[in-house]
C-alpha atoms as a PDB file:
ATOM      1  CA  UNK A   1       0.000   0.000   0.000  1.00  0.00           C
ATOM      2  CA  UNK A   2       1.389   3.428  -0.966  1.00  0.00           C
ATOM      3  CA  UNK A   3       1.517   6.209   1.420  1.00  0.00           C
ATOM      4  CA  UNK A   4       0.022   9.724  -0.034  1.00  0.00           C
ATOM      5  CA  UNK A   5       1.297  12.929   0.430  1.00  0.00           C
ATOM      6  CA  UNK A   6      -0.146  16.519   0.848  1.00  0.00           C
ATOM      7  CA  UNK A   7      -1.428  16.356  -2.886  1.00  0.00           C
ATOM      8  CA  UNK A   8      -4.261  13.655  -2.452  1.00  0.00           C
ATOM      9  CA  UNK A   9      -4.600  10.893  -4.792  1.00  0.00           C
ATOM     10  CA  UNK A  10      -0.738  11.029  -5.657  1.00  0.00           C
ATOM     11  CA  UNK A  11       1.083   7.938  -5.041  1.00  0.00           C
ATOM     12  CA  UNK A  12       4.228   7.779  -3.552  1.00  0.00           C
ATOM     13  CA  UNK A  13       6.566   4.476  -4.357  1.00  0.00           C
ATOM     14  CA  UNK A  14       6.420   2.687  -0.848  1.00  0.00           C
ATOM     15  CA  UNK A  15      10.246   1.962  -0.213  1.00  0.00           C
ATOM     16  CA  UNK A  16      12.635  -0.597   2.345  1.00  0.00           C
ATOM     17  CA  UNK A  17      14.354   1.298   5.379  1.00  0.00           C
ATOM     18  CA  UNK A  18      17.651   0.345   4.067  1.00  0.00           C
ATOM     19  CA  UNK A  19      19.748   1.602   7.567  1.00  0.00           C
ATOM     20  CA  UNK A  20      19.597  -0.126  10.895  1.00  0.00           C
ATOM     21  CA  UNK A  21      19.510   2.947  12.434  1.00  0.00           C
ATOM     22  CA  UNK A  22      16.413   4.236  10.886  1.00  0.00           C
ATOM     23  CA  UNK A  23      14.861   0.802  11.310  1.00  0.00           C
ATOM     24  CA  UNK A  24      15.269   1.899  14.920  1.00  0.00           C
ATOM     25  CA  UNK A  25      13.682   5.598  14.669  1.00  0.00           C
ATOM     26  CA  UNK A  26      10.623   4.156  13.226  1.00  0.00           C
ATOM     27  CA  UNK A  27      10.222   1.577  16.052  1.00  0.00           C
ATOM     28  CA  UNK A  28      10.812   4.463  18.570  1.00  0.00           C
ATOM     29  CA  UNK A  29       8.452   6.226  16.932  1.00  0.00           C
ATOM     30  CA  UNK A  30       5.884   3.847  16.724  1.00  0.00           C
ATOM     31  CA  UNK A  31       5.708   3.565  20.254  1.00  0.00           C
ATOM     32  CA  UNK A  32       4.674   7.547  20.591  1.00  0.00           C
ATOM     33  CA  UNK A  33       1.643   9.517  20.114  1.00  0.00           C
ATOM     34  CA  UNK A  34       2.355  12.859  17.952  1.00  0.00           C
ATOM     35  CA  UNK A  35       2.718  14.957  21.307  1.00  0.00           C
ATOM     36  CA  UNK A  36       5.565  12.866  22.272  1.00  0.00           C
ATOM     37  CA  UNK A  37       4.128  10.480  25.108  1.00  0.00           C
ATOM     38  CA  UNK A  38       4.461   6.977  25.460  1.00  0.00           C
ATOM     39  CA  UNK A  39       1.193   5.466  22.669  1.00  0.00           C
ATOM     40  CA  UNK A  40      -1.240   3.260  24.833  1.00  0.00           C
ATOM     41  CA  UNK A  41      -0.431   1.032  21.635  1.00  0.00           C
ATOM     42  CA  UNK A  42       3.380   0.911  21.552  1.00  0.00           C
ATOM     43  CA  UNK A  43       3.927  -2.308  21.869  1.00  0.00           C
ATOM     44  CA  UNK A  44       1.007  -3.365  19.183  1.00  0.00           C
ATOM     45  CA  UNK A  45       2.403  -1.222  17.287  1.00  0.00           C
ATOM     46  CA  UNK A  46       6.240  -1.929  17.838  1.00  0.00           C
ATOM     47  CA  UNK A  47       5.510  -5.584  17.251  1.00  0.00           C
ATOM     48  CA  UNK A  48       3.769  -5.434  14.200  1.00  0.00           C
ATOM     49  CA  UNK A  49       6.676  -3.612  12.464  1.00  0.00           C
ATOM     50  CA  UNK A  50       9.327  -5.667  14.316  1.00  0.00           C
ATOM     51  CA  UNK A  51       7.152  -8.901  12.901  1.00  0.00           C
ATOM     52  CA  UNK A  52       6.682  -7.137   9.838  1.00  0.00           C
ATOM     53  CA  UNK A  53      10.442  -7.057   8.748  1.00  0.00           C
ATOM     54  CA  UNK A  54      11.444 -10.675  10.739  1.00  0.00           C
ATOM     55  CA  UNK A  55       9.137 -12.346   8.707  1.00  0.00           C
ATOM     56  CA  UNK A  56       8.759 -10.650   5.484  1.00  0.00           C
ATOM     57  CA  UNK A  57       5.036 -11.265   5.781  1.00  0.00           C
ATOM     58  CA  UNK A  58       2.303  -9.841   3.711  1.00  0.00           C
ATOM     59  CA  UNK A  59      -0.025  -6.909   5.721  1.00  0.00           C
ATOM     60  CA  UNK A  60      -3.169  -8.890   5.200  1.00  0.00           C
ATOM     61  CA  UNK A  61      -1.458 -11.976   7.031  1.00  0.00           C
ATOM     62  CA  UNK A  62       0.307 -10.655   9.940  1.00  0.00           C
ATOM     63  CA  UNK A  63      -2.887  -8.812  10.834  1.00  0.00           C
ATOM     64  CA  UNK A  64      -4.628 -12.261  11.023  1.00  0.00           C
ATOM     65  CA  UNK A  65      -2.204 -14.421  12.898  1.00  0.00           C
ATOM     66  CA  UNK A  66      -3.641 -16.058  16.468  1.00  0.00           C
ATOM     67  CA  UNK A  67      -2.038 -16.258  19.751  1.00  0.00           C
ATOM     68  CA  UNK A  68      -2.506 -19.842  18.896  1.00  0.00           C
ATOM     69  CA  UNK A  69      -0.045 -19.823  15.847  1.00  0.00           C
ATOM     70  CA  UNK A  70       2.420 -18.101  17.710  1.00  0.00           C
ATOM     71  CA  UNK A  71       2.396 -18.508  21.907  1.00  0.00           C
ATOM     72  CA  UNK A  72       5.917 -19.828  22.798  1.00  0.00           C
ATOM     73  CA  UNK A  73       6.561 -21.133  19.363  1.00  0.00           C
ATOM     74  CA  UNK A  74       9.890 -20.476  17.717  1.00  0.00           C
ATOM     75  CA  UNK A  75       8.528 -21.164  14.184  1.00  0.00           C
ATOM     76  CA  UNK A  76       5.099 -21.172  12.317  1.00  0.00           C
ATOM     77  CA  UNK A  77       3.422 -22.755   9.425  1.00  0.00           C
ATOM     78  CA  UNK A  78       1.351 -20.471   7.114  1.00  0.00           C
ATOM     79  CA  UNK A  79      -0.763 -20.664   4.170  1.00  0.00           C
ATOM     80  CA  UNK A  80      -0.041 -17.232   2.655  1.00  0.00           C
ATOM     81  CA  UNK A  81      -3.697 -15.302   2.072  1.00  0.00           C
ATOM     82  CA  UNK A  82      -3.025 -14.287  -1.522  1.00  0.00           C
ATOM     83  CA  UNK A  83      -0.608 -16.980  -2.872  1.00  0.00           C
ATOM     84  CA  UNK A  84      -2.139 -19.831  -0.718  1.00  0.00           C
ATOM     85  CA  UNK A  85       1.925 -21.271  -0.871  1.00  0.00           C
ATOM     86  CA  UNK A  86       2.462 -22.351   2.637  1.00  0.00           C
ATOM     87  CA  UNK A  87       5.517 -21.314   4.364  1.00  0.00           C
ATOM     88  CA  UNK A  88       7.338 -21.681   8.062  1.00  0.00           C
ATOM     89  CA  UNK A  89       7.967 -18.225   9.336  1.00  0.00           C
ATOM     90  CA  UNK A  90      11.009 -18.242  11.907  1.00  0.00           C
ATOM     91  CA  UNK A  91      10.318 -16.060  14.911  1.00  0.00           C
ATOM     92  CA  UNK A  92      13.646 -16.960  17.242  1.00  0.00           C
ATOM     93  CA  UNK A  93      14.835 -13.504  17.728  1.00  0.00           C
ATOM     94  CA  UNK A  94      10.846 -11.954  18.306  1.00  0.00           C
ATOM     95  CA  UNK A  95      10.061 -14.533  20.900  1.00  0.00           C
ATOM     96  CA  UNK A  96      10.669 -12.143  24.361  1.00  0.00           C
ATOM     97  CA  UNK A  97       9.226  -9.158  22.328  1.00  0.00           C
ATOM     98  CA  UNK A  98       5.384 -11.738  21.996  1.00  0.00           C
ATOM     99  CA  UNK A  99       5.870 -13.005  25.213  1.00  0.00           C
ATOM    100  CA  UNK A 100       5.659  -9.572  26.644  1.00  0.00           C
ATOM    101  CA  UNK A 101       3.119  -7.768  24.538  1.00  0.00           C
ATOM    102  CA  UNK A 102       0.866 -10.918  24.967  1.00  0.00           C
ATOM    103  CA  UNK A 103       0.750 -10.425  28.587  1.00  0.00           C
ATOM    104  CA  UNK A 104      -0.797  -6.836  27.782  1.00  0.00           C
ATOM    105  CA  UNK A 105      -3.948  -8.847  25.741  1.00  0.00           C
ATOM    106  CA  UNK A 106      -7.442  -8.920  27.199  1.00  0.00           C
ATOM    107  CA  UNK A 107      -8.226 -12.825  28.526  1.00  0.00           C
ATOM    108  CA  UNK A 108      -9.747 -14.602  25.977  1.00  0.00           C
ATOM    109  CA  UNK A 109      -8.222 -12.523  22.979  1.00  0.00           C
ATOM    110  CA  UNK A 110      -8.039 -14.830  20.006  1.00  0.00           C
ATOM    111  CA  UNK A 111      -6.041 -12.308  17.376  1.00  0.00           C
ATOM    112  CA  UNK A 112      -2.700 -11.120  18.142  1.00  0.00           C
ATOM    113  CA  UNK A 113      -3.268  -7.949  16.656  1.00  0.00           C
ATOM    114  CA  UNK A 114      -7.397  -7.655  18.118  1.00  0.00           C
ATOM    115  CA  UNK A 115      -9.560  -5.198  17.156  1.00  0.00           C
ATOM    116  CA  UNK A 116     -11.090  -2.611  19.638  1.00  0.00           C
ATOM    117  CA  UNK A 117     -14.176  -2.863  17.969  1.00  0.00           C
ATOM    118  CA  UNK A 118     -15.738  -6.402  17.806  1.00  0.00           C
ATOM    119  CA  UNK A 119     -13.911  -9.768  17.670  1.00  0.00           C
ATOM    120  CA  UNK A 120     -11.811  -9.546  14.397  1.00  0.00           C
ATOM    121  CA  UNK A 121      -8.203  -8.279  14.340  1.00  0.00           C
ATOM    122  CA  UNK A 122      -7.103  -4.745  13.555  1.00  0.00           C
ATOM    123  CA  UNK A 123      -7.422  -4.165   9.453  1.00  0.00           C
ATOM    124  CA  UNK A 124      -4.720  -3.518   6.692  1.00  0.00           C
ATOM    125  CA  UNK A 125      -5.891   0.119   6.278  1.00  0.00           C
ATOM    126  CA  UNK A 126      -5.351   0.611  10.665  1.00  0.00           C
ATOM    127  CA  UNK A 127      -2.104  -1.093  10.233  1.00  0.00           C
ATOM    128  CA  UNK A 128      -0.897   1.614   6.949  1.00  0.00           C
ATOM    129  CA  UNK A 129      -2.183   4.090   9.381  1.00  0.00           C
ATOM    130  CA  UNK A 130       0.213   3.293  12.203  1.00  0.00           C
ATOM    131  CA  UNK A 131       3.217   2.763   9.944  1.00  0.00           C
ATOM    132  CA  UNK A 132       2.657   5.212   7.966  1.00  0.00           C
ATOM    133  CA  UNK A 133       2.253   7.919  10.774  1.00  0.00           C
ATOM    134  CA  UNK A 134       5.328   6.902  12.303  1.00  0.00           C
ATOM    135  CA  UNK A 135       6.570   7.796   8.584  1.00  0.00           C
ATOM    136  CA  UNK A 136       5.962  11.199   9.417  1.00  0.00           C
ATOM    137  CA  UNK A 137       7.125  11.311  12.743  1.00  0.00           C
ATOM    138  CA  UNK A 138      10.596  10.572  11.546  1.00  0.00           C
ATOM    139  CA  UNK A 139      10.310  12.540   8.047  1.00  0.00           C
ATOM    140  CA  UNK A 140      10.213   9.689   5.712  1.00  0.00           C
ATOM    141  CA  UNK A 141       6.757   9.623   3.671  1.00  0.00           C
ATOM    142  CA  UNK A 142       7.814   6.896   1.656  1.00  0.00           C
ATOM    143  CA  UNK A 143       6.539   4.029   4.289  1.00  0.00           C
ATOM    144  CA  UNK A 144       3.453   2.129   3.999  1.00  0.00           C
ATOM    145  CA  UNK A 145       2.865  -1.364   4.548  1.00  0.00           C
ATOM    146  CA  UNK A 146       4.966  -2.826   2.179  1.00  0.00           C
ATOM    147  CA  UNK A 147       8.189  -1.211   3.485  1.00  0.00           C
ATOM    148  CA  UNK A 148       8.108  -4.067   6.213  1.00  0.00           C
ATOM    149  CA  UNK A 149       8.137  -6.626   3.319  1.00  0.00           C
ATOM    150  CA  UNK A 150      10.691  -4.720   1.558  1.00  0.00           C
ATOM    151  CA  UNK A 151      12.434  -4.124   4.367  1.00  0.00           C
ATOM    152  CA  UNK A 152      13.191  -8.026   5.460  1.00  0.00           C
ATOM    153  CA  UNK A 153      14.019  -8.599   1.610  1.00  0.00           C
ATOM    154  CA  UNK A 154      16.828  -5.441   1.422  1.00  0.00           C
ATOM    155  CA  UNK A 155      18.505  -6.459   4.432  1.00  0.00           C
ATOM    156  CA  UNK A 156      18.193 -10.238   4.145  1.00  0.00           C
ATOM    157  CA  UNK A 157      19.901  -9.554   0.558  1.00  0.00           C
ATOM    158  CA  UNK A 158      22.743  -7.355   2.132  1.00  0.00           C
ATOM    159  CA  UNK A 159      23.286  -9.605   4.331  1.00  0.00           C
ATOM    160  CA  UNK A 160      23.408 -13.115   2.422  1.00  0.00           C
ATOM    161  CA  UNK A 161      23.274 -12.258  -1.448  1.00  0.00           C
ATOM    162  CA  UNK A 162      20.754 -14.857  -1.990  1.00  0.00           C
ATOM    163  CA  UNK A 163      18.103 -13.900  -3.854  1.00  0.00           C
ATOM    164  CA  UNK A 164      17.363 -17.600  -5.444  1.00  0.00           C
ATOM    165  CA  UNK A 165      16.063 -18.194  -1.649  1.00  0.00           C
ATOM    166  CA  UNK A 166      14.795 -14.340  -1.655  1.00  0.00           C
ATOM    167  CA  UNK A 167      12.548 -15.333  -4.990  1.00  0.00           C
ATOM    168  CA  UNK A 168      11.332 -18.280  -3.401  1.00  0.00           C
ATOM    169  CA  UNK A 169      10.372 -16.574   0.007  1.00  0.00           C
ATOM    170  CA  UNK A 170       8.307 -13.655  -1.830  1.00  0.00           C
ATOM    171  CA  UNK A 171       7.000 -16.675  -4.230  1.00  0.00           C
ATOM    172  CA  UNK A 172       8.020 -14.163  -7.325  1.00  0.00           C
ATOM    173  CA  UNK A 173       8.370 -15.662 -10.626  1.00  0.00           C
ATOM    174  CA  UNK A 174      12.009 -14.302 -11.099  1.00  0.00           C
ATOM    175  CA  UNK A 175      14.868 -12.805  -9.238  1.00  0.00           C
ATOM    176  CA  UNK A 176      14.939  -9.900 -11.528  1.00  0.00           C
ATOM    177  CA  UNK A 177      11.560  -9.343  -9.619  1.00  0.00           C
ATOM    178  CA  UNK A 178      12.580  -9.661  -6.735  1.00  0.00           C
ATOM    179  CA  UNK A 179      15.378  -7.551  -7.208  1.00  0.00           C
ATOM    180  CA  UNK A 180      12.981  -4.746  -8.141  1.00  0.00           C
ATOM    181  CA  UNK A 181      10.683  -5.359  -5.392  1.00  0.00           C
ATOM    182  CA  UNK A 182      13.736  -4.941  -2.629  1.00  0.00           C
ATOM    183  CA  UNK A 183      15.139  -1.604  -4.684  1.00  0.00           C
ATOM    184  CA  UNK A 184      17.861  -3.272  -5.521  1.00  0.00           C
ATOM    185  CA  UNK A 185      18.008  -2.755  -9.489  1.00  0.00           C
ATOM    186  CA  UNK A 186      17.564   0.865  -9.108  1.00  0.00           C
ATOM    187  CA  UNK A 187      20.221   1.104  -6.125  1.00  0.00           C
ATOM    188  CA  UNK A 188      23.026  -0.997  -8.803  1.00  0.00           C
ATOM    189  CA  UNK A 189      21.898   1.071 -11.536  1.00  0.00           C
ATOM    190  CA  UNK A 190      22.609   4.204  -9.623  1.00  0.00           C
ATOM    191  CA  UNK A 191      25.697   3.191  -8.284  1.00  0.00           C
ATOM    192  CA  UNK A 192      27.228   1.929 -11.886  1.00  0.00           C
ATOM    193  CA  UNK A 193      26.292   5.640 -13.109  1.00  0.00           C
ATOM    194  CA  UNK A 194      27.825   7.084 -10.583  1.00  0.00           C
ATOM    195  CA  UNK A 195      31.296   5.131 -10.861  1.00  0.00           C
ATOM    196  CA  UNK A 196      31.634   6.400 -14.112  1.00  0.00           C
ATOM    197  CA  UNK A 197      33.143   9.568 -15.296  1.00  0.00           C
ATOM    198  CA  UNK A 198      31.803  11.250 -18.492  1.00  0.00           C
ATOM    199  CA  UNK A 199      34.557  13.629 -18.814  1.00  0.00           C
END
């Protein structure tokens, strides 16, 4: 999902967080309201990111996951919502960060991520909200939903080169695909006009 800016209806290309340390402004910032207190929803909010770019996960899907699929579990089994390809997401390094927010949940809560209103789990569009507000906050419009995607396939390609494994993750039909999806092309093509001198 895009983010908009001041002129509605234009669409801004949602982008990865390419730097650690910005990774880390956005969580902080998720975690505050716009006057600068602590947010009520931090750690919802904090946790749905952090998930978001551990797992590579689709909006629509991370929205719907149960206590049940992920209490105390290290890994998961998924059938993706709009590929139906099932997949194990690996949650070793989140584990503390569930523990802890699940202890904030209302007995009996079914969704990890429940609505205030009714018995469903918050939607896609409250989720862009959040994210995308924290955008602000830290001066990068260019975050929507998809940047947590984006932002597990950049840095898992920094850090291991593999998009064959990448491809197959995302379920894309090619790594030049992929590539795109993660920024990468544009980032190579950059750099390989910049190296060179035209006179």
């Amino acid at each position: 999902m895009a983010n908009t800016n001041e002129k509605k209806g234009m669409l801004i290309d949602v982008q990865p967080i390419k730097t650690k340390q910005e990774v880390n402004e956005l969580i902080e910032a998720l975690g505050m309201t716009e006057q600068g207190k602590v947010s009520e929803y931090a750690k919802r909010n904090q946790l749905l990111f952090k998930l978001g770019i551990s797992t590579g996960l689709r909006c629509g899907d991370l929205v719907a996951l149960t206590l049940e699929q992920v209490k105390g579990k290290s890994n998961f089994k998924i059938r993706e919502g709009k590929t139906k390809k099932e997949r194990t997401v690996y949650l070793n390094n989140l584990m503390a960060d569930i523990a802890d927010y699940i202890e904030t949940l209302p007995t009996g809560a079914v969704y990890l991520f429940p609505s205030r209103k009714g018995e469903g789990h918050i939607t896609t569009t409250q989720a862009y909200r959040i994210i995308a507000k924290a955008g602000d906050m830290i001066g990068n419009q260019s975050i929507g939903t998809h940047t947590m995607r984006k932002t597990f396939g950049y840095t898992y390609y920094q850090a291991t080169k593999d998009v064959a494994t990448l491809m197959e993750i995302f379920n894309h039909s090619s790594q030049k695909t992929t590539l795109r999806y993660i920024g990468i092309t544009e980032e190579a093509i950059e750099n390989s006009i910049k190296s060179v001198s035209f006179f």
